[in-house]
C-alpha atoms as a PDB file:
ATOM      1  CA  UNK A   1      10.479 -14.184   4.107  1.00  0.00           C
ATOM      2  CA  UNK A   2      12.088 -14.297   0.469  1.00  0.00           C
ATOM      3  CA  UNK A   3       9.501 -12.239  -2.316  1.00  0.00           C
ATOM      4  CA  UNK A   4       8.345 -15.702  -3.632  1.00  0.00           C
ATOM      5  CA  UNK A   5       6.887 -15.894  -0.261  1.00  0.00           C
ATOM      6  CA  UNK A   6       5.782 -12.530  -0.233  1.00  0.00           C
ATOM      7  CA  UNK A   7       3.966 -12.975  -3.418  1.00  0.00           C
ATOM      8  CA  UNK A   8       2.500 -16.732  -2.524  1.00  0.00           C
ATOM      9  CA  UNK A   9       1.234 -14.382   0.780  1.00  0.00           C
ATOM     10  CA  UNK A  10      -0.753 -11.359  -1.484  1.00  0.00           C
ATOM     11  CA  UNK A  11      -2.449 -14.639  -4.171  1.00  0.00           C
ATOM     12  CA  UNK A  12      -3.810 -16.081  -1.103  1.00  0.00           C
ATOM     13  CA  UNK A  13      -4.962 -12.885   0.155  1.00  0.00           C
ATOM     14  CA  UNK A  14      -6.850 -12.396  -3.152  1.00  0.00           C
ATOM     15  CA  UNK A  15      -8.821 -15.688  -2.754  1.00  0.00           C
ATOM     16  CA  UNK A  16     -10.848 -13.893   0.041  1.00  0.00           C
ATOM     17  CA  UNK A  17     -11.586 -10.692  -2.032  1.00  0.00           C
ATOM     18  CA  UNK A  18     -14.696  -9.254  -2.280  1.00  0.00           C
ATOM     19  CA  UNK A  19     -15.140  -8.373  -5.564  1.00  0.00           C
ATOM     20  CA  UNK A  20     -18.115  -8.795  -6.926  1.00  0.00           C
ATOM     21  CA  UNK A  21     -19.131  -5.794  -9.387  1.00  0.00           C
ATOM     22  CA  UNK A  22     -15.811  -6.573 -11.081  1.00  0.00           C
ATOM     23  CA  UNK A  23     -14.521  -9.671 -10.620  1.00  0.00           C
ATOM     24  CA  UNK A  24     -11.154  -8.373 -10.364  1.00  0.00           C
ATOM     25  CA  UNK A  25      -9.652  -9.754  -7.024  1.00  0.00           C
ATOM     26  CA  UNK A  26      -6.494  -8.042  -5.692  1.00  0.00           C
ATOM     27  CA  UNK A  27      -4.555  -8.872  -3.049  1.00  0.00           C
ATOM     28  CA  UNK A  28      -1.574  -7.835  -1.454  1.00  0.00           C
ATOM     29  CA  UNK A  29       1.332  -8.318   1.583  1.00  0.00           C
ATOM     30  CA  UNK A  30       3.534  -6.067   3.067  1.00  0.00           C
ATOM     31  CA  UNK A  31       6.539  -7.231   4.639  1.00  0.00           C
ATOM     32  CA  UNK A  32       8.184  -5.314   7.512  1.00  0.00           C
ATOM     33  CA  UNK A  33      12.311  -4.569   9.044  1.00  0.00           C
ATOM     34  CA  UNK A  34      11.044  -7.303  12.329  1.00  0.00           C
ATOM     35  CA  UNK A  35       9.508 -10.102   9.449  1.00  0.00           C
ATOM     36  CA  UNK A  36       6.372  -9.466   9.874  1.00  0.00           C
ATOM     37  CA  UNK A  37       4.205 -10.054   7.246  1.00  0.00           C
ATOM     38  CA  UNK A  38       0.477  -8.078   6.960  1.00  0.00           C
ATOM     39  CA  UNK A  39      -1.817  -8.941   4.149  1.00  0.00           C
ATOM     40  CA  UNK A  40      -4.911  -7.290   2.942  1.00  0.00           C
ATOM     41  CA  UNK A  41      -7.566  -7.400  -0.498  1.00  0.00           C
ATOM     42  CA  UNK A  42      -9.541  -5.326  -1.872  1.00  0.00           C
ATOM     43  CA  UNK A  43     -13.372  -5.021  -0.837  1.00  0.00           C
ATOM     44  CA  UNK A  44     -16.126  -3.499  -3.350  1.00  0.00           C
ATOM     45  CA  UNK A  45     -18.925  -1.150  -2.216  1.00  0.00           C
ATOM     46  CA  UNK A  46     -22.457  -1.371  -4.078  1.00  0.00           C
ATOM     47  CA  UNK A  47     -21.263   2.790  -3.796  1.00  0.00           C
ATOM     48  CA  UNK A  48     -18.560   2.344  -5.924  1.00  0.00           C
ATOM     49  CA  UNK A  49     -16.580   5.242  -4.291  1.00  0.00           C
ATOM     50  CA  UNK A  50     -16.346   3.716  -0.957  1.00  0.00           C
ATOM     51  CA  UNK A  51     -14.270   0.436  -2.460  1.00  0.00           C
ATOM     52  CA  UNK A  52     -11.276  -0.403  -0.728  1.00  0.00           C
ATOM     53  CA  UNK A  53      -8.235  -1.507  -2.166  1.00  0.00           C
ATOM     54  CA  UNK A  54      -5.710  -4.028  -0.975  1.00  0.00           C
ATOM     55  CA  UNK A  55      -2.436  -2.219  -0.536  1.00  0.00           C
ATOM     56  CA  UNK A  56      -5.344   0.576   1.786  1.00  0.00           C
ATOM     57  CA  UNK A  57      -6.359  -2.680   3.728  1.00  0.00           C
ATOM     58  CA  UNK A  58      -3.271  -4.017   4.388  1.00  0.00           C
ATOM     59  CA  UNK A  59      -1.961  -0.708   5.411  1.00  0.00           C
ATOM     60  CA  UNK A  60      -5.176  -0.280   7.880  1.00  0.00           C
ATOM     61  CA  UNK A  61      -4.352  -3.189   9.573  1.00  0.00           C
ATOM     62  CA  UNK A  62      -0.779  -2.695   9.809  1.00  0.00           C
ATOM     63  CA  UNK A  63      -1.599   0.688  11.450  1.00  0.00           C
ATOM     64  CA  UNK A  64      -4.431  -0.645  13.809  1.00  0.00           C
ATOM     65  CA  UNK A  65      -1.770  -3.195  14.925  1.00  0.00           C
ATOM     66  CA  UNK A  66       0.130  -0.189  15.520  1.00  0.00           C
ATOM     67  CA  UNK A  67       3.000  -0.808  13.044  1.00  0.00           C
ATOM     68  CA  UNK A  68       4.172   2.741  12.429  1.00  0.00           C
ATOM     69  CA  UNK A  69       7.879   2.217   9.776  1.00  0.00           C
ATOM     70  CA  UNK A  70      10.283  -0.868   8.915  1.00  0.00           C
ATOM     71  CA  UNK A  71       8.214  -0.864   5.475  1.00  0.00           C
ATOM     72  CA  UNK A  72      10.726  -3.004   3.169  1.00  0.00           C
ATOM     73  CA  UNK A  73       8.233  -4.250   0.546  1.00  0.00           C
ATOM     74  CA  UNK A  74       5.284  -5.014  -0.759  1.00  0.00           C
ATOM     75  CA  UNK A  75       3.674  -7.352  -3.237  1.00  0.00           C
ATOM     76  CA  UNK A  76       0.433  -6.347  -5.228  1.00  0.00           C
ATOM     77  CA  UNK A  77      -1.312  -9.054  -7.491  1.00  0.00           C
ATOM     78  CA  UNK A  78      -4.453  -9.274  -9.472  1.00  0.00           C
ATOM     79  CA  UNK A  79      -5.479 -11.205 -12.744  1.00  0.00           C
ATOM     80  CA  UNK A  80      -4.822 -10.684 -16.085  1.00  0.00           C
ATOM     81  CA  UNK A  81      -2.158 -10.650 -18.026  1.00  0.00           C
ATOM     82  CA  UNK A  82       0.184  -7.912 -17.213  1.00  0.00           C
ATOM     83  CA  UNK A  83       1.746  -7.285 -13.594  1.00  0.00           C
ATOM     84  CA  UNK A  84      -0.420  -5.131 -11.527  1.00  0.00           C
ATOM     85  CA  UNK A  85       0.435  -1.824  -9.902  1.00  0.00           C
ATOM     86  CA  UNK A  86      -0.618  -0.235  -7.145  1.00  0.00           C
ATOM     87  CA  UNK A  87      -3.520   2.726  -8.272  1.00  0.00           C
ATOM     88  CA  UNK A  88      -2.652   6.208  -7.419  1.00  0.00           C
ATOM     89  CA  UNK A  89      -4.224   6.354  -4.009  1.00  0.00           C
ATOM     90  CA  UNK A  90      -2.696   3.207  -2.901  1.00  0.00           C
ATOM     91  CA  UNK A  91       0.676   4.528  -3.421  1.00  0.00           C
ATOM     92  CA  UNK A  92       0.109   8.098  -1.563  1.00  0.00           C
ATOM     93  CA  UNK A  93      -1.106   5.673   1.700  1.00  0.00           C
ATOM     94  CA  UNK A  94       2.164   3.341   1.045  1.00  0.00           C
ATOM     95  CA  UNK A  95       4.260   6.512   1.102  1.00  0.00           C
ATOM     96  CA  UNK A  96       2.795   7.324   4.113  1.00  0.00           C
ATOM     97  CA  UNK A  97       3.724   4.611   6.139  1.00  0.00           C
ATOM     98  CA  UNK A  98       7.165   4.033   4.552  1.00  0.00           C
ATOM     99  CA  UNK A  99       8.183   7.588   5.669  1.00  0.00           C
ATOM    100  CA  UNK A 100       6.980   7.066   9.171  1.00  0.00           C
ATOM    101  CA  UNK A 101       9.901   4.952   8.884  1.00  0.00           C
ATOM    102  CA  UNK A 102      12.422   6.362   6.499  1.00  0.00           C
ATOM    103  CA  UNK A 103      12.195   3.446   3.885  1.00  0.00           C
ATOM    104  CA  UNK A 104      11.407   3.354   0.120  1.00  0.00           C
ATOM    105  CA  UNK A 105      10.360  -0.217  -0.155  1.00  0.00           C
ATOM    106  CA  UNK A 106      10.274  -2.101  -2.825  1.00  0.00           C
ATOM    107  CA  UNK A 107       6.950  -2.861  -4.545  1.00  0.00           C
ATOM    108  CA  UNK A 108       6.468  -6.025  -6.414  1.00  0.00           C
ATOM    109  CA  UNK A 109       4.054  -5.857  -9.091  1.00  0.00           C
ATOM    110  CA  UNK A 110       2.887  -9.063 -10.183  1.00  0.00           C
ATOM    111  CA  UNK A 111       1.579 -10.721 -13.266  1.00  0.00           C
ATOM    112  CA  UNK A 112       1.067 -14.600 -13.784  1.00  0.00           C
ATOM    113  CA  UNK A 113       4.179 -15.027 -15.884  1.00  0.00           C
ATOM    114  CA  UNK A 114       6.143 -11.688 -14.685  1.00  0.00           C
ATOM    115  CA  UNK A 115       7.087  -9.739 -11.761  1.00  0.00           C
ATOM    116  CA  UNK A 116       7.876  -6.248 -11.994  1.00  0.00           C
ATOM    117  CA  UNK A 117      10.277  -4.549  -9.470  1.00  0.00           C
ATOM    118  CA  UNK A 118      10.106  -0.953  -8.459  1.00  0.00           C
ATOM    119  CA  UNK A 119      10.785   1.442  -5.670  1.00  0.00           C
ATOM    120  CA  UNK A 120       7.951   3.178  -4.240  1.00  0.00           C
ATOM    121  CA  UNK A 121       9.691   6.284  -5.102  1.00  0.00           C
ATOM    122  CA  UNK A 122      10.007   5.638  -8.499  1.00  0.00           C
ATOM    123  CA  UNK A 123       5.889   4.964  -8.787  1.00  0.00           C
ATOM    124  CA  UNK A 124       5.394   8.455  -6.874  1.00  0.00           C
ATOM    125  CA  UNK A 125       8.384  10.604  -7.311  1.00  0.00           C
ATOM    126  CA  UNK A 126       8.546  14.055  -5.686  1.00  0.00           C
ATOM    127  CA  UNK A 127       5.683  12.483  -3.181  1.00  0.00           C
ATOM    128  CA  UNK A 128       3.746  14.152  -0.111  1.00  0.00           C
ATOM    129  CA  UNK A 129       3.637  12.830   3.139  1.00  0.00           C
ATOM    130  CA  UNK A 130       4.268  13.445   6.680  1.00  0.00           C
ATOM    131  CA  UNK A 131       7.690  15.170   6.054  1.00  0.00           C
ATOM    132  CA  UNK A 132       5.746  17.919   3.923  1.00  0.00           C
ATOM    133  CA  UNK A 133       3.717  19.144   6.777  1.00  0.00           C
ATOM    134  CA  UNK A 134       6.498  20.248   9.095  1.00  0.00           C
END
Protein backbone atom coordinates (compact mmCIF):
# COMPACT_ATOMS: atom_id res chain seq x y z
CA UNK A 1 0.00 0.00 0.00
CA UNK A 2 1.80 3.33 -1.22
CA UNK A 3 1.00 6.52 1.59
CA UNK A 4 -1.56 7.96 -0.94
CA UNK A 5 -3.35 4.87 -0.08
CA UNK A 6 -2.60 5.05 3.38
CA UNK A 7 -3.95 8.48 3.61
CA UNK A 8 -7.21 7.79 1.18
CA UNK A 9 -7.54 4.76 4.13
CA UNK A 10 -7.41 7.34 7.52
CA UNK A 11 -10.16 10.23 5.30
CA UNK A 12 -12.46 7.40 5.00
CA UNK A 13 -11.99 6.38 8.45
CA UNK A 14 -12.92 9.95 9.51
CA UNK A 15 -16.31 9.83 7.69
CA UNK A 16 -17.50 7.41 10.49
CA UNK A 17 -16.24 9.61 13.44
CA UNK A 18 -18.13 10.37 16.20
CA UNK A 19 -17.63 13.69 16.89
CA UNK A 20 -20.20 15.50 17.88
CA UNK A 21 -19.23 18.13 20.76
CA UNK A 22 -16.57 19.26 18.28
CA UNK A 23 -17.09 18.57 15.01
CA UNK A 24 -13.60 17.79 14.48
CA UNK A 25 -13.46 14.24 12.84
CA UNK A 26 -10.08 12.44 12.86
CA UNK A 27 -9.19 9.52 11.42
CA UNK A 28 -6.34 7.48 10.98
CA UNK A 29 -4.50 4.01 9.39
CA UNK A 30 -1.68 2.22 10.37
CA UNK A 31 0.08 0.18 8.01
CA UNK A 32 2.07 -2.90 9.10
CA UNK A 33 5.77 -5.06 7.83
CA UNK A 34 2.87 -8.13 6.39
CA UNK A 35 0.53 -5.08 4.48
CA UNK A 36 -1.88 -4.99 6.63
CA UNK A 37 -3.68 -2.06 6.96
CA UNK A 38 -5.82 -1.16 10.50
CA UNK A 39 -7.84 1.97 10.64
CA UNK A 40 -9.49 3.67 13.50
CA UNK A 41 -11.35 7.49 14.42
CA UNK A 42 -11.81 9.19 17.07
CA UNK A 43 -15.06 8.78 19.33
CA UNK A 44 -16.31 11.71 21.78
CA UNK A 45 -17.66 11.06 25.30
CA UNK A 46 -20.53 13.46 26.70
CA UNK A 47 -17.45 13.04 29.73
CA UNK A 48 -15.09 14.70 27.81
CA UNK A 49 -12.15 12.81 29.47
CA UNK A 50 -13.16 9.46 28.33
CA UNK A 51 -12.85 10.58 24.34
CA UNK A 52 -10.95 8.38 22.28
CA UNK A 53 -8.73 9.31 19.68
CA UNK A 54 -8.00 7.70 16.36
CA UNK A 55 -4.36 6.77 16.33
CA UNK A 56 -5.73 4.97 20.40
CA UNK A 57 -8.50 3.18 18.27
CA UNK A 58 -6.63 2.02 15.64
CA UNK A 59 -3.97 0.84 17.93
CA UNK A 60 -6.83 -1.08 20.12
CA UNK A 61 -7.82 -2.92 17.35
CA UNK A 62 -4.55 -3.71 16.02
CA UNK A 63 -3.76 -5.17 19.50
CA UNK A 64 -7.16 -7.06 19.97
CA UNK A 65 -6.33 -8.61 16.54
CA UNK A 66 -3.26 -9.47 18.24
CA UNK A 67 -0.80 -7.49 16.06
CA UNK A 68 2.07 -7.03 18.49
CA UNK A 69 5.32 -5.01 15.95
CA UNK A 70 5.92 -4.57 12.02
CA UNK A 71 4.62 -0.85 12.74
CA UNK A 72 5.98 1.01 9.44
CA UNK A 73 3.57 3.98 9.37
CA UNK A 74 0.85 5.73 10.06
CA UNK A 75 -1.38 8.41 8.62
CA UNK A 76 -3.37 10.90 10.92
CA UNK A 77 -5.93 13.38 9.25
CA UNK A 78 -8.46 15.84 10.45
CA UNK A 79 -9.88 19.21 9.00
CA UNK A 80 -8.61 22.41 8.82
CA UNK A 81 -6.07 23.90 7.35
CA UNK A 82 -2.79 22.75 8.62
CA UNK A 83 -1.62 18.94 8.71
CA UNK A 84 -2.65 17.26 11.83
CA UNK A 85 -0.47 15.56 14.41
CA UNK A 86 -0.93 13.02 16.55
CA UNK A 87 -1.76 14.63 20.45
CA UNK A 88 0.63 13.69 23.10
CA UNK A 89 -1.09 10.57 24.31
CA UNK A 90 -1.52 9.20 20.93
CA UNK A 91 2.09 9.19 20.35
CA UNK A 92 3.16 7.49 23.88
CA UNK A 93 0.47 4.43 22.68
CA UNK A 94 2.17 4.53 18.98
CA UNK A 95 5.55 4.18 20.68
CA UNK A 96 4.31 1.45 22.38
CA UNK A 97 3.47 -0.73 19.76
CA UNK A 98 6.32 0.28 17.41
CA UNK A 99 8.83 -0.95 20.07
CA UNK A 100 7.08 -4.22 20.53
CA UNK A 101 8.54 -4.42 17.23
CA UNK A 102 11.72 -2.45 16.98
CA UNK A 103 10.40 0.13 14.34
CA UNK A 104 10.18 3.97 14.32
CA UNK A 105 7.52 4.37 11.73
CA UNK A 106 6.85 7.00 9.91
CA UNK A 107 3.85 9.22 10.75
CA UNK A 108 2.09 11.11 8.09
CA UNK A 109 0.47 14.14 9.20
CA UNK A 110 -2.00 15.37 6.92
CA UNK A 111 -3.54 18.61 5.86
CA UNK A 112 -5.87 19.16 2.72
CA UNK A 113 -3.16 20.73 0.62
CA UNK A 114 0.05 19.27 2.63
CA UNK A 115 1.45 16.25 4.10
CA UNK A 116 3.92 16.39 6.70
CA UNK A 117 6.49 13.54 7.20
CA UNK A 118 8.03 12.60 10.48
CA UNK A 119 9.45 9.77 12.46
CA UNK A 120 7.72 8.83 15.49
CA UNK A 121 10.89 9.43 17.23
CA UNK A 122 11.28 12.73 16.21
CA UNK A 123 7.46 13.66 17.65
CA UNK A 124 8.55 11.89 21.08
CA UNK A 125 12.25 11.87 21.41
CA UNK A 126 13.91 10.27 24.45
CA UNK A 127 10.34 8.24 24.75
CA UNK A 128 9.13 5.54 27.42
CA UNK A 129 7.94 2.33 26.63
CA UNK A 130 8.32 -1.26 27.16
CA UNK A 131 12.19 -1.17 26.89
CA UNK A 132 12.21 1.27 30.04
CA UNK A 133 10.72 -1.21 32.36
CA UNK A 134 13.34 -3.93 32.14
Amino acid sequence: MTDEELIAAARGAAENSYSPYSNFAVGSALRFADGSVITGTNIENASYGLALCAETVAVSKAMADGVRGGLEAVAVTGPGDAPITPCGRCRQVLNELAQLGGTDPLILCVGPNEVRRVKLSELLPDAFGPASLD
